[in-house]
C-alpha atoms as a PDB file:
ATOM      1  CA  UNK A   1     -39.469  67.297  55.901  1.00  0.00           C
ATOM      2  CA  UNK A   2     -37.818  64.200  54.785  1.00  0.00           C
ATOM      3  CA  UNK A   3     -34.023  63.172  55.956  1.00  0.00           C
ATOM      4  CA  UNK A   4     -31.800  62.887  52.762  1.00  0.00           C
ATOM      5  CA  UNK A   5     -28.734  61.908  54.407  1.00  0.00           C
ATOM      6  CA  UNK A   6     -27.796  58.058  52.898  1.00  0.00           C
ATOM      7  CA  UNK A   7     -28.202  55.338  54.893  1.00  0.00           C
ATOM      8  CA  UNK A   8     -25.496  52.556  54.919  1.00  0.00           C
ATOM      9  CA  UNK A   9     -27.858  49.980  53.106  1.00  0.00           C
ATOM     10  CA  UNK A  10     -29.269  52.971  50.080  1.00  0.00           C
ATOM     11  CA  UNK A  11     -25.163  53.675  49.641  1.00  0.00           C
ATOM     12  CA  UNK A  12     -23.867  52.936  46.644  1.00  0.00           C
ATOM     13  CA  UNK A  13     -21.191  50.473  46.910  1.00  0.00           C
ATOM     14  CA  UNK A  14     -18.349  49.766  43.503  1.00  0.00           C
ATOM     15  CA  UNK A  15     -15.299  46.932  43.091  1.00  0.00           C
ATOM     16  CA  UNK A  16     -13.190  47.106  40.416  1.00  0.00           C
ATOM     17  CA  UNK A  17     -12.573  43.745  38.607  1.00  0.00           C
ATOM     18  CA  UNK A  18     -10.724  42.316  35.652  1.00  0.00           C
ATOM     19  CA  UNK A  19     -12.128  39.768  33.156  1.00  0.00           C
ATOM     20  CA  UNK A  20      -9.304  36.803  33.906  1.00  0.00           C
ATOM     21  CA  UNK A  21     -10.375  33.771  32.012  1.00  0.00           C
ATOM     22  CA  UNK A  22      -9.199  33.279  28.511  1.00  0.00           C
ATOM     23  CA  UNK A  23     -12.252  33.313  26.563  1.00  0.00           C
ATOM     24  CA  UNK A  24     -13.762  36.361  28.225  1.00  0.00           C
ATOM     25  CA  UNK A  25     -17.269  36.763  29.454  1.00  0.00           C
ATOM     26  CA  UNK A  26     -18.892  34.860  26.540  1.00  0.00           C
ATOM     27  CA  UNK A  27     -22.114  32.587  27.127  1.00  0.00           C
ATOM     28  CA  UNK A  28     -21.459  30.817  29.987  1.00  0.00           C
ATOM     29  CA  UNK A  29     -19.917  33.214  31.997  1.00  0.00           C
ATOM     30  CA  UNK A  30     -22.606  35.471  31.135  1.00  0.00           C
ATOM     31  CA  UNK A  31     -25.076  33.032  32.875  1.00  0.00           C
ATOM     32  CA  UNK A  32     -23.046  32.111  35.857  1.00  0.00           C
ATOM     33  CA  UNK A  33     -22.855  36.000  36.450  1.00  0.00           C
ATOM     34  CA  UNK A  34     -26.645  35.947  35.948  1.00  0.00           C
ATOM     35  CA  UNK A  35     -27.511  33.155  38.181  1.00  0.00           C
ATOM     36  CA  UNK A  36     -25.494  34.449  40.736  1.00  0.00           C
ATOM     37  CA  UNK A  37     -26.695  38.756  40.928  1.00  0.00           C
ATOM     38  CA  UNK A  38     -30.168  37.565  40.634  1.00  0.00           C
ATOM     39  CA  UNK A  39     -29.961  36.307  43.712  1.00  0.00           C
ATOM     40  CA  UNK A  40     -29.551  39.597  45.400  1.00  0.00           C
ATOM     41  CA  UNK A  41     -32.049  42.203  46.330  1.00  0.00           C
ATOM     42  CA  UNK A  42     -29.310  45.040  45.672  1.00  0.00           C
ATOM     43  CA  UNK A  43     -29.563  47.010  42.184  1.00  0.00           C
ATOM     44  CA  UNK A  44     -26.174  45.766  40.564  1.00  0.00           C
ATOM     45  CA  UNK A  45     -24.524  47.125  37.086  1.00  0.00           C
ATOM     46  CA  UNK A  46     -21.504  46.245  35.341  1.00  0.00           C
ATOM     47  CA  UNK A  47     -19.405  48.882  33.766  1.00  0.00           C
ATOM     48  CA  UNK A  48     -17.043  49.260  31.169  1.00  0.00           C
ATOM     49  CA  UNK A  49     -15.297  52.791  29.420  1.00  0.00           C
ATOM     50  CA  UNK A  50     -18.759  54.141  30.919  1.00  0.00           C
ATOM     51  CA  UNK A  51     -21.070  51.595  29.803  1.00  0.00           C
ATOM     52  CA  UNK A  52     -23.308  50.016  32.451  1.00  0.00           C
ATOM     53  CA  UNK A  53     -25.200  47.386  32.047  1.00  0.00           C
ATOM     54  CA  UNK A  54     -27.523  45.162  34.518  1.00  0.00           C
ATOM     55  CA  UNK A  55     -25.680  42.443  35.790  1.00  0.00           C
ATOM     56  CA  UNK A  56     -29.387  40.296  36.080  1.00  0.00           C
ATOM     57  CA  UNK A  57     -29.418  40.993  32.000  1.00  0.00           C
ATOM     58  CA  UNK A  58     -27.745  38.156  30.084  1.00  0.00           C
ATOM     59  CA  UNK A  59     -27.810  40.509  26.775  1.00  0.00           C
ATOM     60  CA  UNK A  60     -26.718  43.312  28.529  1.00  0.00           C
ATOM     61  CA  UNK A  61     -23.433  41.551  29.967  1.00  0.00           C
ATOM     62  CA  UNK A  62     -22.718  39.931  26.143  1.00  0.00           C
ATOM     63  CA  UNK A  63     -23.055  43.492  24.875  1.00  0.00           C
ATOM     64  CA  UNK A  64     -20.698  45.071  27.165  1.00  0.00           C
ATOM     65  CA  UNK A  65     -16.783  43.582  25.654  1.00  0.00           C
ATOM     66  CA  UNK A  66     -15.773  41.946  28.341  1.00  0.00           C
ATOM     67  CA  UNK A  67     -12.736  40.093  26.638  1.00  0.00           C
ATOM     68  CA  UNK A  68      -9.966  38.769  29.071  1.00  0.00           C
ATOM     69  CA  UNK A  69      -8.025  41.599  30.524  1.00  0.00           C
ATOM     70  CA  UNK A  70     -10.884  43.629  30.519  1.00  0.00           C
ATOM     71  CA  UNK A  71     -10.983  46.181  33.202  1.00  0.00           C
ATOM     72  CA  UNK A  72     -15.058  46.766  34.505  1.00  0.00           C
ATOM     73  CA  UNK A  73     -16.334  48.298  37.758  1.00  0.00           C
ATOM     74  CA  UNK A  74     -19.249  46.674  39.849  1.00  0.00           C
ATOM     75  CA  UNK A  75     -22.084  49.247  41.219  1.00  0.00           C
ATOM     76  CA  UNK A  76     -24.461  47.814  43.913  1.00  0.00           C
ATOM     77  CA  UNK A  77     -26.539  49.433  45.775  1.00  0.00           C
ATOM     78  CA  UNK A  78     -29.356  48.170  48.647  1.00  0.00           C
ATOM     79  CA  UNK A  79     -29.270  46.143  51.843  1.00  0.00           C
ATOM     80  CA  UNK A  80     -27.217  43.103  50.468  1.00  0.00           C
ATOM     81  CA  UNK A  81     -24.871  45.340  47.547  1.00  0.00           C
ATOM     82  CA  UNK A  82     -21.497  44.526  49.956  1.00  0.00           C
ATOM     83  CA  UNK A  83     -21.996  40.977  49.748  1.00  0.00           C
ATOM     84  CA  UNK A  84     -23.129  41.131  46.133  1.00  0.00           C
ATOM     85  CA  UNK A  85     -20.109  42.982  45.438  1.00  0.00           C
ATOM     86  CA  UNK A  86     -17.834  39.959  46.885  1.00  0.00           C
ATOM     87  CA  UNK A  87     -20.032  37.012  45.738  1.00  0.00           C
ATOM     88  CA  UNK A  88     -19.625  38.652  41.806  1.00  0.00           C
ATOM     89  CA  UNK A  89     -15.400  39.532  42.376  1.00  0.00           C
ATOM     90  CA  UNK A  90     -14.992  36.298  43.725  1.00  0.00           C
ATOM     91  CA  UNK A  91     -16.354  34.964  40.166  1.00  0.00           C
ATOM     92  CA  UNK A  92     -13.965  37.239  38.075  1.00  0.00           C
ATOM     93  CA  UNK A  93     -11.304  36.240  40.464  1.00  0.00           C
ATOM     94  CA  UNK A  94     -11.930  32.509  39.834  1.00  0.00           C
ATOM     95  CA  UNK A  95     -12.082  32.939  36.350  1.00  0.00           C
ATOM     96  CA  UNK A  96     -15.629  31.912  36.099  1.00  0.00           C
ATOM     97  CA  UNK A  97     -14.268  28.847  37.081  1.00  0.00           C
ATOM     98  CA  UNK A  98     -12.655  28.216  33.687  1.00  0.00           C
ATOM     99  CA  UNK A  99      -9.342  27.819  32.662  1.00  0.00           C
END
């Protein structure tokens, strides 16, 4: 018989962000947010008004709206999703490094 209980690393983690920069997540920021969860082990998806999409998918994040003020949630889960989580808010809290 197998142990169900959730370990800290299988855990789903989430962080609530808004979209900052002017221009929204167009192109650019599409690739920088990209480059950046692909270089985490953890499953991570990008949410909006129920919506997910994979954060390693640059059509999937230019799908999902995300104009400036946009309000999206961060899921991670596996043994690095906390400091996916942070690496990714710190980009929507820079503004993508734009403005």
């Amino acid at each position: 018989m197998s142990d169900s209980t959730p370990t800290p690393a299988s855990t789903p983690l989430t962080r609530d962000v808004t979209v900052l920069n002017r221009y929204g997540i167009h192109a650019r920021p599409a690739a920088l947010l990209v480059k950046t969860a692909s270089r985490f082990k953890a499953e991570i998806f990008i949410e909006k008004n129920g919506v997910k999409v994979n954060a390693k998918s640059i059509m999937g994040l230019l799908t999902i709206e995300g104009n400036h003020g946009a309000r999206l949630r961060l899921h991670a889960s596996g043994a690095d999703a906390a400091e996916a989580l942070d690496t990714l808010a710190q980009l929507f809290e820079q503004r993508f490094f734009e403005d």
